[in-house]
C-alpha atoms as a PDB file:
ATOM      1  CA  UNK A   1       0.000   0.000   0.000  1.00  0.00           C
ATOM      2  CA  UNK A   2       2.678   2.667   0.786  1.00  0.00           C
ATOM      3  CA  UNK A   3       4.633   1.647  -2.662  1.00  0.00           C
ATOM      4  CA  UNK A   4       1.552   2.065  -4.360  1.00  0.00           C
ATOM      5  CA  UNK A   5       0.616   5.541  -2.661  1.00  0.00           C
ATOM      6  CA  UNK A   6       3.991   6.690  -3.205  1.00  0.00           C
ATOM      7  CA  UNK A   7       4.404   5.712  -6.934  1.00  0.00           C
ATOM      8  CA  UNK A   8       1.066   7.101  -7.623  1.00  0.00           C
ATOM      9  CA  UNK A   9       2.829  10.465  -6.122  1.00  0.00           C
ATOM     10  CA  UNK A  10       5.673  10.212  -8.065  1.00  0.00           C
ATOM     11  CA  UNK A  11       3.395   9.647 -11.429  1.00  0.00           C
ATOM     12  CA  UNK A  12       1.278  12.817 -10.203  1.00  0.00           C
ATOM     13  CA  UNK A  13       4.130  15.296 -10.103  1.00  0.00           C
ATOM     14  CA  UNK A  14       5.526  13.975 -13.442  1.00  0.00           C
ATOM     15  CA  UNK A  15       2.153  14.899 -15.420  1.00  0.00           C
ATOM     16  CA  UNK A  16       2.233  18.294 -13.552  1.00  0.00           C
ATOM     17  CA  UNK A  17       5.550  18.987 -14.932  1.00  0.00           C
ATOM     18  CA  UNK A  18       4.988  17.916 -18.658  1.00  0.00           C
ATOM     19  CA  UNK A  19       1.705  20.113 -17.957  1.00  0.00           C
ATOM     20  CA  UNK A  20       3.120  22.784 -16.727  1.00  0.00           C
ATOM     21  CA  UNK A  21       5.834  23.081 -19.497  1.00  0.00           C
ATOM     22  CA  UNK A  22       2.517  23.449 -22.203  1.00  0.00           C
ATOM     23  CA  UNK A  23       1.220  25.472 -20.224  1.00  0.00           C
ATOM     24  CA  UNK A  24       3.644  27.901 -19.376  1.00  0.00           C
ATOM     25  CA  UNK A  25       4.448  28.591 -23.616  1.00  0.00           C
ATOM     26  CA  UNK A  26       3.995  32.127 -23.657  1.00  0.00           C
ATOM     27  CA  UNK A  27       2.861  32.247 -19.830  1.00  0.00           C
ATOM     28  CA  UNK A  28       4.826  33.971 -16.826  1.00  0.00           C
ATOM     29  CA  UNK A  29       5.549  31.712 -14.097  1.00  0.00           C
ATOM     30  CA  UNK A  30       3.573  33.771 -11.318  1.00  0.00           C
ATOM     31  CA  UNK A  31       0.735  33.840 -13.491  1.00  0.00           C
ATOM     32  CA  UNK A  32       0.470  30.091 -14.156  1.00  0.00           C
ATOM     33  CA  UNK A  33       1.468  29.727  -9.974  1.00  0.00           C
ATOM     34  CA  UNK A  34      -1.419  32.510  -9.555  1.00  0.00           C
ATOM     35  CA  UNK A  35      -3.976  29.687 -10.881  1.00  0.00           C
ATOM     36  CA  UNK A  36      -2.787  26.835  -9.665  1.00  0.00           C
ATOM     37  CA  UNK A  37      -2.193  27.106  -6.408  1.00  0.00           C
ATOM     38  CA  UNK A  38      -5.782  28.865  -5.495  1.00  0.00           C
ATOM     39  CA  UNK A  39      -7.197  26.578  -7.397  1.00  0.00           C
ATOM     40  CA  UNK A  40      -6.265  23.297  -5.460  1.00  0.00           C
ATOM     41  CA  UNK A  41      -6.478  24.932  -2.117  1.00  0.00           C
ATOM     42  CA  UNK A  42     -10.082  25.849  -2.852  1.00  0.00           C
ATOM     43  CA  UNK A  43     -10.878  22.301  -4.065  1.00  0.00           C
ATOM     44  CA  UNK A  44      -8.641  20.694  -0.908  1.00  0.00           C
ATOM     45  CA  UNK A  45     -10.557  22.950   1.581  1.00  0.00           C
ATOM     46  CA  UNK A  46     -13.961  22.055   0.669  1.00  0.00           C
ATOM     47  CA  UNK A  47     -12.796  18.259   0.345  1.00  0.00           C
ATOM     48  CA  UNK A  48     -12.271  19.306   3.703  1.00  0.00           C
ATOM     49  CA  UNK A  49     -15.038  20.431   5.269  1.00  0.00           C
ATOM     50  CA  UNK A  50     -16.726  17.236   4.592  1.00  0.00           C
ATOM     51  CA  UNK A  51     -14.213  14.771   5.468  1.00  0.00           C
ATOM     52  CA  UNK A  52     -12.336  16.194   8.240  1.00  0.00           C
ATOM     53  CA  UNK A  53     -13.443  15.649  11.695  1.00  0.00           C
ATOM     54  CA  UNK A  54     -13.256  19.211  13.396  1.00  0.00           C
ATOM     55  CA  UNK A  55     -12.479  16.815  17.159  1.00  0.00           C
ATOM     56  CA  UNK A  56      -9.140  15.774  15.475  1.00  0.00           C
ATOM     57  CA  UNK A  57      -7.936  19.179  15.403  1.00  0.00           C
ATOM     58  CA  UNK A  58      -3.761  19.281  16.836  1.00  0.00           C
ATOM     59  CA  UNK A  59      -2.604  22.485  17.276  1.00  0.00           C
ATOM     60  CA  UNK A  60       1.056  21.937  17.209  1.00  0.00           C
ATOM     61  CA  UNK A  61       0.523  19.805  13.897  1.00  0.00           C
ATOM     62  CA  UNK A  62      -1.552  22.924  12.414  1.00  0.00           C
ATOM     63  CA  UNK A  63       1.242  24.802  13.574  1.00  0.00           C
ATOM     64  CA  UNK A  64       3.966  22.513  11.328  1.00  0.00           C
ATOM     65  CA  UNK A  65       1.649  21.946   8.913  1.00  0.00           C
ATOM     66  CA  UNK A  66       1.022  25.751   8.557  1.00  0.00           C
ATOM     67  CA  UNK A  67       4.317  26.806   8.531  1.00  0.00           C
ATOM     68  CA  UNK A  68       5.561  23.970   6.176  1.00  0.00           C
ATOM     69  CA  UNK A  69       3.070  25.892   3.529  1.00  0.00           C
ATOM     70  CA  UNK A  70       4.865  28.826   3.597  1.00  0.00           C
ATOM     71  CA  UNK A  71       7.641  27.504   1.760  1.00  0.00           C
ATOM     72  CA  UNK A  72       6.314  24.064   0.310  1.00  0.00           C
ATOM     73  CA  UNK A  73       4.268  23.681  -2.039  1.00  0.00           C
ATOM     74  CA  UNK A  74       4.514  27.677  -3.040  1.00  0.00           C
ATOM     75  CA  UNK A  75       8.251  27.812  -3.065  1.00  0.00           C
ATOM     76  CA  UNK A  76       8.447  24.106  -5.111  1.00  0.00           C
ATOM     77  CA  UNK A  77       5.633  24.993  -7.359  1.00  0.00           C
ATOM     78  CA  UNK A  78       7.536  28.553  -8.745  1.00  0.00           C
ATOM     79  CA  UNK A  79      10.964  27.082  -8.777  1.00  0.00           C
ATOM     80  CA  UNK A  80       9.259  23.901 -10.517  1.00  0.00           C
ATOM     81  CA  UNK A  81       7.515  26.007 -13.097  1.00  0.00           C
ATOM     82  CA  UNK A  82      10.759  28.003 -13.646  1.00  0.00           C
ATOM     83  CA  UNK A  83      13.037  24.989 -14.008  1.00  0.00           C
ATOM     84  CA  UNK A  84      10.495  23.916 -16.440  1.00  0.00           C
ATOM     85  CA  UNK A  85      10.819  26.630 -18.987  1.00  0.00           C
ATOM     86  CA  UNK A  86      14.018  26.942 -18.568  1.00  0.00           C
ATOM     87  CA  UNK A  87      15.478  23.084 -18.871  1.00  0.00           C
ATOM     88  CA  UNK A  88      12.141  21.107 -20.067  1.00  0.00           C
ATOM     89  CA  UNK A  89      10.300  18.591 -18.009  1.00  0.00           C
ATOM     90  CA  UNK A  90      13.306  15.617 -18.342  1.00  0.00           C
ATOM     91  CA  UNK A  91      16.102  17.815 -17.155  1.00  0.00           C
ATOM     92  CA  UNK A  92      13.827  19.372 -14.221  1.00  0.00           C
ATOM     93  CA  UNK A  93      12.399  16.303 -12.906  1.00  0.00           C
ATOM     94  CA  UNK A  94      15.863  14.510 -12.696  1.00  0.00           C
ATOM     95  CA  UNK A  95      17.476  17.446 -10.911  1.00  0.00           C
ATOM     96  CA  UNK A  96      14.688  17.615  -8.155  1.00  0.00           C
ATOM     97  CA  UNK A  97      15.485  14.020  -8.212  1.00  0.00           C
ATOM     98  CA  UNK A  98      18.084  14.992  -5.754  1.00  0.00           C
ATOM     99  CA  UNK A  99      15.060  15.410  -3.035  1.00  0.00           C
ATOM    100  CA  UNK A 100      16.318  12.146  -0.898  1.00  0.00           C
ATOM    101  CA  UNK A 101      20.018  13.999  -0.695  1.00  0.00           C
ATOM    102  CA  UNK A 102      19.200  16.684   0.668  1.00  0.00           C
ATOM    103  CA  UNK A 103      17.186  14.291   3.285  1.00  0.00           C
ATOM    104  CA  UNK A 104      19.736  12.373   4.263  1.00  0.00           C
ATOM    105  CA  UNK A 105      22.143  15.404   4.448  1.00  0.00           C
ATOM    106  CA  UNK A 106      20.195  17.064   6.799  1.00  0.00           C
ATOM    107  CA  UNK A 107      20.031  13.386   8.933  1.00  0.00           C
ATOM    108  CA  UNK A 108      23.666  13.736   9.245  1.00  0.00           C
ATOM    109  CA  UNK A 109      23.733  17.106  10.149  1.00  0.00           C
ATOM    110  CA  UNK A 110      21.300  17.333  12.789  1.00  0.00           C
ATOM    111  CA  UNK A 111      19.711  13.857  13.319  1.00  0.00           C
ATOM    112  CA  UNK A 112      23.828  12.510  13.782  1.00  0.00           C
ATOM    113  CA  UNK A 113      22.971   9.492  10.903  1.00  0.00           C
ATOM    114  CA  UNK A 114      25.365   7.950   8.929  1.00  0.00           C
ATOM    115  CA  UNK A 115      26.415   6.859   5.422  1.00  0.00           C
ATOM    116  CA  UNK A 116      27.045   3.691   4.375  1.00  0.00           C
ATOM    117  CA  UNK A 117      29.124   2.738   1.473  1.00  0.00           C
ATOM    118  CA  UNK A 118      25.848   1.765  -0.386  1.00  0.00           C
ATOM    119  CA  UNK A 119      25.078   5.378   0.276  1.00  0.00           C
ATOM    120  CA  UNK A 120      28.177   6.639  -0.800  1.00  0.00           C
ATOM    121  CA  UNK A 121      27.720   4.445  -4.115  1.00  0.00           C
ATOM    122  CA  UNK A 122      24.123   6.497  -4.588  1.00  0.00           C
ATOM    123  CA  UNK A 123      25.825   9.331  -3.988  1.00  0.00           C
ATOM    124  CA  UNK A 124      28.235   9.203  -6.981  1.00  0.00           C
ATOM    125  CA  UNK A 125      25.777   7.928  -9.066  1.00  0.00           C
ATOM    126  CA  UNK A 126      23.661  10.888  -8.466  1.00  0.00           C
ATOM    127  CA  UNK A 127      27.153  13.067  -9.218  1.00  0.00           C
ATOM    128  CA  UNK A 128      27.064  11.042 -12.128  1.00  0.00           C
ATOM    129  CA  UNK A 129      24.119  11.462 -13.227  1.00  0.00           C
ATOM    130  CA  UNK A 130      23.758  15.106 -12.973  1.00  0.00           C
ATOM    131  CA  UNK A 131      27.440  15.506 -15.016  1.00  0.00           C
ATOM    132  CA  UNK A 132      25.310  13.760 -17.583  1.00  0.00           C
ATOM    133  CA  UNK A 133      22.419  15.675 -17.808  1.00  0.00           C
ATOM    134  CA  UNK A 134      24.476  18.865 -18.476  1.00  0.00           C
ATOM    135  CA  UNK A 135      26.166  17.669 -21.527  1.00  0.00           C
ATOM    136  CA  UNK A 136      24.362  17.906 -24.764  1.00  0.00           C
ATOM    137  CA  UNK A 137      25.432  17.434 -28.100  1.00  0.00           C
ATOM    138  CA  UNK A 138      29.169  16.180 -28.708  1.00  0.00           C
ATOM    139  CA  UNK A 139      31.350  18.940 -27.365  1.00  0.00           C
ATOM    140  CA  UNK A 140      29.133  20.697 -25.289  1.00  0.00           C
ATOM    141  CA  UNK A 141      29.649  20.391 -21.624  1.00  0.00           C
ATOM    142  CA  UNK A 142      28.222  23.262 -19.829  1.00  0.00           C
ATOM    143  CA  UNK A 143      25.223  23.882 -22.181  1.00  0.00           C
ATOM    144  CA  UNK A 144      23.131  25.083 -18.908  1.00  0.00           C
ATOM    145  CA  UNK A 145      23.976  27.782 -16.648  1.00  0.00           C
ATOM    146  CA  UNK A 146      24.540  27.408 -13.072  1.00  0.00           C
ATOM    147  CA  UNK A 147      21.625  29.707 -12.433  1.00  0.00           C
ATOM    148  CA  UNK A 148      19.311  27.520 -14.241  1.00  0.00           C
ATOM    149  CA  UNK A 149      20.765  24.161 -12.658  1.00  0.00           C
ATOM    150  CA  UNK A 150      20.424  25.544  -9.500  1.00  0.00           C
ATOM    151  CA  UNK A 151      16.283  26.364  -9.656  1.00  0.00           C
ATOM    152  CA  UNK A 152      15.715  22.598  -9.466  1.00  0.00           C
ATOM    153  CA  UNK A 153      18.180  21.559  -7.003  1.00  0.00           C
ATOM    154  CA  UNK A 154      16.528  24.587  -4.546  1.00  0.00           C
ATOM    155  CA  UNK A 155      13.115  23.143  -5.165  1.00  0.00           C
ATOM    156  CA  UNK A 156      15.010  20.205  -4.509  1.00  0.00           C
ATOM    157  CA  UNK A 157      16.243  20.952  -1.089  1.00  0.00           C
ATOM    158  CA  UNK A 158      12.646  22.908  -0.056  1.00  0.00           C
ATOM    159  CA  UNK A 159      10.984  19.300  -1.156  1.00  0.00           C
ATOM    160  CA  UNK A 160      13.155  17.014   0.850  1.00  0.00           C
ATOM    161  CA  UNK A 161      13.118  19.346   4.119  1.00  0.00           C
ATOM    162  CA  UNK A 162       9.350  19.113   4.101  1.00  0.00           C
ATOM    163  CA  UNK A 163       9.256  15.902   3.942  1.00  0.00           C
ATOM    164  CA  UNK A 164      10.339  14.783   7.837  1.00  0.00           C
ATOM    165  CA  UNK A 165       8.715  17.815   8.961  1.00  0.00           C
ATOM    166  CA  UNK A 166       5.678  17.262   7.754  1.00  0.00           C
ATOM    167  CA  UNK A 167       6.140  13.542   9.334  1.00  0.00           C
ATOM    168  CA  UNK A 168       6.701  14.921  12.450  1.00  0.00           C
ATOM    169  CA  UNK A 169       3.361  17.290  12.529  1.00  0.00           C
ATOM    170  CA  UNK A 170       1.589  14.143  11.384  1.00  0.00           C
ATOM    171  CA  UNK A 171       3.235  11.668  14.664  1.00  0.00           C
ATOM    172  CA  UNK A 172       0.724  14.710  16.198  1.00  0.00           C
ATOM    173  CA  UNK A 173      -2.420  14.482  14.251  1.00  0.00           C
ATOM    174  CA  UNK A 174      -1.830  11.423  11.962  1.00  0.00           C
ATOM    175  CA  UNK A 175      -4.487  12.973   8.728  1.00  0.00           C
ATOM    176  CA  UNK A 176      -2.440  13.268   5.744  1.00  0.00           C
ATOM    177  CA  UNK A 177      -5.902  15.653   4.434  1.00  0.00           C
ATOM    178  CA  UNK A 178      -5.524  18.008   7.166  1.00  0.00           C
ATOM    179  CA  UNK A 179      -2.102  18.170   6.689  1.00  0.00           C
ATOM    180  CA  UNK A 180      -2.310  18.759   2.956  1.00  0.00           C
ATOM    181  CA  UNK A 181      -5.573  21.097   3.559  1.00  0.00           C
ATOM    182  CA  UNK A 182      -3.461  23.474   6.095  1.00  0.00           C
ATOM    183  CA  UNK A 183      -0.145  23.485   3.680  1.00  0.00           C
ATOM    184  CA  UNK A 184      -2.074  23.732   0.611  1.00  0.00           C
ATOM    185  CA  UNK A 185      -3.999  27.002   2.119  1.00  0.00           C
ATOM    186  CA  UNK A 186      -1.106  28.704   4.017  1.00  0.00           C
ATOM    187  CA  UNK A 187       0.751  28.234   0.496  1.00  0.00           C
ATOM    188  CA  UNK A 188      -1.937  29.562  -1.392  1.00  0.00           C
ATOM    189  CA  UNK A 189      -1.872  32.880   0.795  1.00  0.00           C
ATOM    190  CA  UNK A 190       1.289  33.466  -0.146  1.00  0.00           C
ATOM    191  CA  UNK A 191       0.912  32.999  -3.253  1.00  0.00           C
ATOM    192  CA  UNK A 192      -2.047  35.666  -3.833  1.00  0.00           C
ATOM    193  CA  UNK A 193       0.111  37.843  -1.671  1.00  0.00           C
ATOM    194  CA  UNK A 194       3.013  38.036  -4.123  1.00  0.00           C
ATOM    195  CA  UNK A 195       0.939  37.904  -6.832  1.00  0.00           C
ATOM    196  CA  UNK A 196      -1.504  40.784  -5.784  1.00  0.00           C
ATOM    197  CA  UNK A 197       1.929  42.708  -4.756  1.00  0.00           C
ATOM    198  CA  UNK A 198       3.824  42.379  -8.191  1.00  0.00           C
ATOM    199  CA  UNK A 199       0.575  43.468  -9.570  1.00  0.00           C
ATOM    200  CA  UNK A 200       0.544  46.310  -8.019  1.00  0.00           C
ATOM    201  CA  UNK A 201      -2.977  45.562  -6.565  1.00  0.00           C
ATOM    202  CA  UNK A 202      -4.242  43.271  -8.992  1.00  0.00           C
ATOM    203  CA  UNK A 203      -3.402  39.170  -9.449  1.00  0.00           C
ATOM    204  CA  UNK A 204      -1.114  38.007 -12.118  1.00  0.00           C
ATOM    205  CA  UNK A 205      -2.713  35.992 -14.194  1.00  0.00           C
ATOM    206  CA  UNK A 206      -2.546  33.727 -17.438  1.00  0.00           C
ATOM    207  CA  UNK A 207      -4.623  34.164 -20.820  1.00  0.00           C
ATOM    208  CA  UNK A 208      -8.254  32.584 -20.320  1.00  0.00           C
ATOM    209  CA  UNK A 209      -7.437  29.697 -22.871  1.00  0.00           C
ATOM    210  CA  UNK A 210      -4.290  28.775 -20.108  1.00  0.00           C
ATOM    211  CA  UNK A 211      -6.105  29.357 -17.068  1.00  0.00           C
ATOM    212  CA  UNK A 212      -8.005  25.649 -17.144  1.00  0.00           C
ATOM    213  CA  UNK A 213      -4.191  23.801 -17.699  1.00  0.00           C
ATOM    214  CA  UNK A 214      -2.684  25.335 -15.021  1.00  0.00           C
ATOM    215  CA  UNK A 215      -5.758  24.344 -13.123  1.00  0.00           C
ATOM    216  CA  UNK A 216      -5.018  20.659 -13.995  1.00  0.00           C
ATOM    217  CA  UNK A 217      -1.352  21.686 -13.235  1.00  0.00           C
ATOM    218  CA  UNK A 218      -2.281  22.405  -9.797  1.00  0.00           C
ATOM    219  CA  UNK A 219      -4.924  19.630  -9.311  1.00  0.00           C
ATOM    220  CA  UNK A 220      -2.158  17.152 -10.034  1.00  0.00           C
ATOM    221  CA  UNK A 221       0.673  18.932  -7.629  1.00  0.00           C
ATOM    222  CA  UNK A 222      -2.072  18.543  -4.733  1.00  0.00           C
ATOM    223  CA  UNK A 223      -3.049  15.147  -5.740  1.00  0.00           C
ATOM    224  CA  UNK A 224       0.721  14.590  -5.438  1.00  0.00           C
ATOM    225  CA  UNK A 225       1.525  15.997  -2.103  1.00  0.00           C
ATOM    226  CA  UNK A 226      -1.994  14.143  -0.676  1.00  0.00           C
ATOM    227  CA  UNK A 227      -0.320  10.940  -1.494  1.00  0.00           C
ATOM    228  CA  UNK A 228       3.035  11.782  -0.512  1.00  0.00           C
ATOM    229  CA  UNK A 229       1.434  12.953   3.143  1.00  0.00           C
ATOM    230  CA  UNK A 230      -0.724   9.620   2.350  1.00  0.00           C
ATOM    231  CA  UNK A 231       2.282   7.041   2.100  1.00  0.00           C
ATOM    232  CA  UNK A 232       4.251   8.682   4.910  1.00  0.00           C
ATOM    233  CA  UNK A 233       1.402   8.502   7.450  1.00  0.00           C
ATOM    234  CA  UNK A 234       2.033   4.862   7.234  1.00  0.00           C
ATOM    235  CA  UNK A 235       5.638   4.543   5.931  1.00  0.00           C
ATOM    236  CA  UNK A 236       9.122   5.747   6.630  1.00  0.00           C
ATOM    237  CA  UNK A 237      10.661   8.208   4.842  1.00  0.00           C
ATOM    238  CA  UNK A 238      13.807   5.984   3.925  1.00  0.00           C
ATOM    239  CA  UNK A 239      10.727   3.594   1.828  1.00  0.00           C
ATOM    240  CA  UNK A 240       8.521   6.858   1.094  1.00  0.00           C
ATOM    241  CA  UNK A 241      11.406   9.067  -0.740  1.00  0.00           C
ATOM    242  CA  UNK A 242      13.235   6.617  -2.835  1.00  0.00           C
ATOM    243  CA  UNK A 243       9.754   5.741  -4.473  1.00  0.00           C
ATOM    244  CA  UNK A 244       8.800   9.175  -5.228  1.00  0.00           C
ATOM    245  CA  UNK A 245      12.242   9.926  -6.371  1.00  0.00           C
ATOM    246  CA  UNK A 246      11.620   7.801  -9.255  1.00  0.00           C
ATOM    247  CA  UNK A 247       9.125  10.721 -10.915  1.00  0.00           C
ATOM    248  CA  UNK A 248      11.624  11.420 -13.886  1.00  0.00           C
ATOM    249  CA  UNK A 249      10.873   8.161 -15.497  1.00  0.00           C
ATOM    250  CA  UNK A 250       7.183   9.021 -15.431  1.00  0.00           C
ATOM    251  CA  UNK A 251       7.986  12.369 -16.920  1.00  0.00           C
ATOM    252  CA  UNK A 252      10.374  10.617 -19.547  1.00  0.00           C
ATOM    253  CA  UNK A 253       7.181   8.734 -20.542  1.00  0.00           C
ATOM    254  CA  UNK A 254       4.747  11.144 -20.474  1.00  0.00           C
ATOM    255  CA  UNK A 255       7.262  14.123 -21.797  1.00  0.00           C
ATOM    256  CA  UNK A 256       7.846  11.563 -24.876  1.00  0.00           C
ATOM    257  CA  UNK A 257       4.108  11.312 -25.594  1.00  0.00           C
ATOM    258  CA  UNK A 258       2.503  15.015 -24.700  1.00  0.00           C
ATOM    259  CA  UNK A 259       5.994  16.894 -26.124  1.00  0.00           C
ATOM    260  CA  UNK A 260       6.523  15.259 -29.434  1.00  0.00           C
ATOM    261  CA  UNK A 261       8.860  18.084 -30.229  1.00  0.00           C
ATOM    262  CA  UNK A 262      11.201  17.566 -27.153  1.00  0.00           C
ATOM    263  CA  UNK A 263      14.456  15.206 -28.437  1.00  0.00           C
ATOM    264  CA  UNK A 264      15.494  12.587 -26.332  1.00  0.00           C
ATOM    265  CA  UNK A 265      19.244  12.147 -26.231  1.00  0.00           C
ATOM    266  CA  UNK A 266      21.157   9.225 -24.984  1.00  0.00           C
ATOM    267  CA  UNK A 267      23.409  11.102 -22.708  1.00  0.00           C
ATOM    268  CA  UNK A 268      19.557  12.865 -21.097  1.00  0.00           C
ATOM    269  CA  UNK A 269      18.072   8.834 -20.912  1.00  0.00           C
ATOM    270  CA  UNK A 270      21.377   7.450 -18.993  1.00  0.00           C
ATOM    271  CA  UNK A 271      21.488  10.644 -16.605  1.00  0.00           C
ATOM    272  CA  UNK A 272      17.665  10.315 -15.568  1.00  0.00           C
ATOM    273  CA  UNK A 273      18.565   6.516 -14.851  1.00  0.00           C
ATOM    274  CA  UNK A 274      22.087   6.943 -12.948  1.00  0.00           C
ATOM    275  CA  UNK A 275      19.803  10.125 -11.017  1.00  0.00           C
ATOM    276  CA  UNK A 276      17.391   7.608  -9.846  1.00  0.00           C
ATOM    277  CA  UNK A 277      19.472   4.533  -9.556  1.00  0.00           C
ATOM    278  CA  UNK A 278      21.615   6.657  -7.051  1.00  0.00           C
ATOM    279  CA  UNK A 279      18.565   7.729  -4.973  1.00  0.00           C
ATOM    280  CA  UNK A 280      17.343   4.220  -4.786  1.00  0.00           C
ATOM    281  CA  UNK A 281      20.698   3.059  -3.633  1.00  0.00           C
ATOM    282  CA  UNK A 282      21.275   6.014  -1.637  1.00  0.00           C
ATOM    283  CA  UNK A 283      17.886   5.500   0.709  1.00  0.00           C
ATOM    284  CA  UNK A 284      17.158   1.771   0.137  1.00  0.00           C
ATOM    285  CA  UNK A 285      17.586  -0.223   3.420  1.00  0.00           C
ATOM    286  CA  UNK A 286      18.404  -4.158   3.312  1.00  0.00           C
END
């Protein structure tokens, strides 16, 4: 069941971001963020008011949950949507890949964990992978900037801090709705906020023919997180992230049939697989 919950995650985000790179043809960022975000919150709020149980309410897990929406999904969702029109879906995806690192960095930092040498393996295959992803064509090596690379790998970090915080609001009030409810509506008050301020008093927002794919866009990104909050409710994170970390191969299968026009090079197919080979070997456990 948490496989399952988790993959169906992982295959959730990847749609988002091949959506999200249609989408955002001729679209700002914010605008596209403007609509999706709302949008979900809206339809996660009155989701609910009819299935959550107003007795369960934790403060200190509102509290996490709350403040975990300040940065995540808002902060992903922009850096996601910016990675994507910047690098494509393939090249995005495989960087945030990196979501488990940043996880098991901050273990080892603060939690005093350790890595094994089937980490350290992951590791360098995640090196690996990346170096491969940046090369494209036969003598170019640094075809992105570091600017660019670095979007991804931010979202990246935001994603995998979330993650154990979030489990810790949940060992509180174990409801992977309310959780995603709270986040979803402290996220989406940020986002109007910027919005409404770079407007200068009025929202940023997409063409009317746009509007409905960066609803799906957002639909998707909550559906995501619900099952992510879903499968660690009853998992670990060391099962939970490896399993979500595969999302590039979904978006390598949806990217191929959606964006006809996007070329898939040998060099882009082996870095998505060393990316997530290294994350599974990275997190995997016995």
């Amino acid at each position: 069941m948490v496989a399952l919950t988790a993959l169906a995650s992982a295959a959730c985000y990847a749609l988002a971001l091949v959506l999200a790179q249609i989408g955002l043809r001729g679209q700002s960022v914010l605008a596209g963020a403007t609509v999706s975000l709302p949008t979900t919150a809206l339809v996660l709020c009155l989701i609910g008011l009819v299935r959550l149980d107003p007795a369960g309410f934790e403060p200190r897990a509102a509290a996490i949950f709350a403040g975990t929406g300040l940065f995540f999904p808002v902060a992903v969702t922009l850096l996601s949507f910016q990675g994507n029109r910047l690098l494509g879906p393939n090249l995005a995806g495989a960087l945030g890949n990196a979501t488990p690192v940043f996880a098991v960095a901050f273990g080892i930092l603060i939690l005093s964990d350790h890595l094994t040498a089937q980490g350290a393996v992951g590791l360098a295959s995640i090196l690996g992978g990346v170096a491969l992803l940046s090369i494209r064509g036969r003598l170019e090596t640094r075809t992105w900037s570091a600017v660019s690379l670095a979007i991804p790998l931010a979202a990246a970090v935001i994603r995998g801090t979330a993650q154990p915080v979030v489990k810790l609001g949940l060992a509180f009030w174990p409801d992977p709705l309310a959780a995603t409810v709270i986040s979803y509506a402290a996220s989406a008050f940020v986002m109007l906020a910027v919005s409404f301020w770079l407007g200068r008093g009025r929202p940023l927002l997409p063409d009317l023919k746009a509007a409905p794919l960066f609803g799906c866009v957002g639909l998707l990104n909550g559906a995501s997180v619900l099952l992510l909050y879903s499968a660690l409710s009853i998992g670990r994170v060391s099962v939970v992230a490896p399993l979500v970390a595969i999302y590039p191969l979904f978006t390598l299968a949806f990217s191929t049939v959606l964006l006809r026009g996007e070329r898939l090079h040998a060099r882009l197919v082996a870095g998505i697989a060393a990316t997530v080979l290294g994350v599974v070997l990275l997190l995997a456990k016995g």
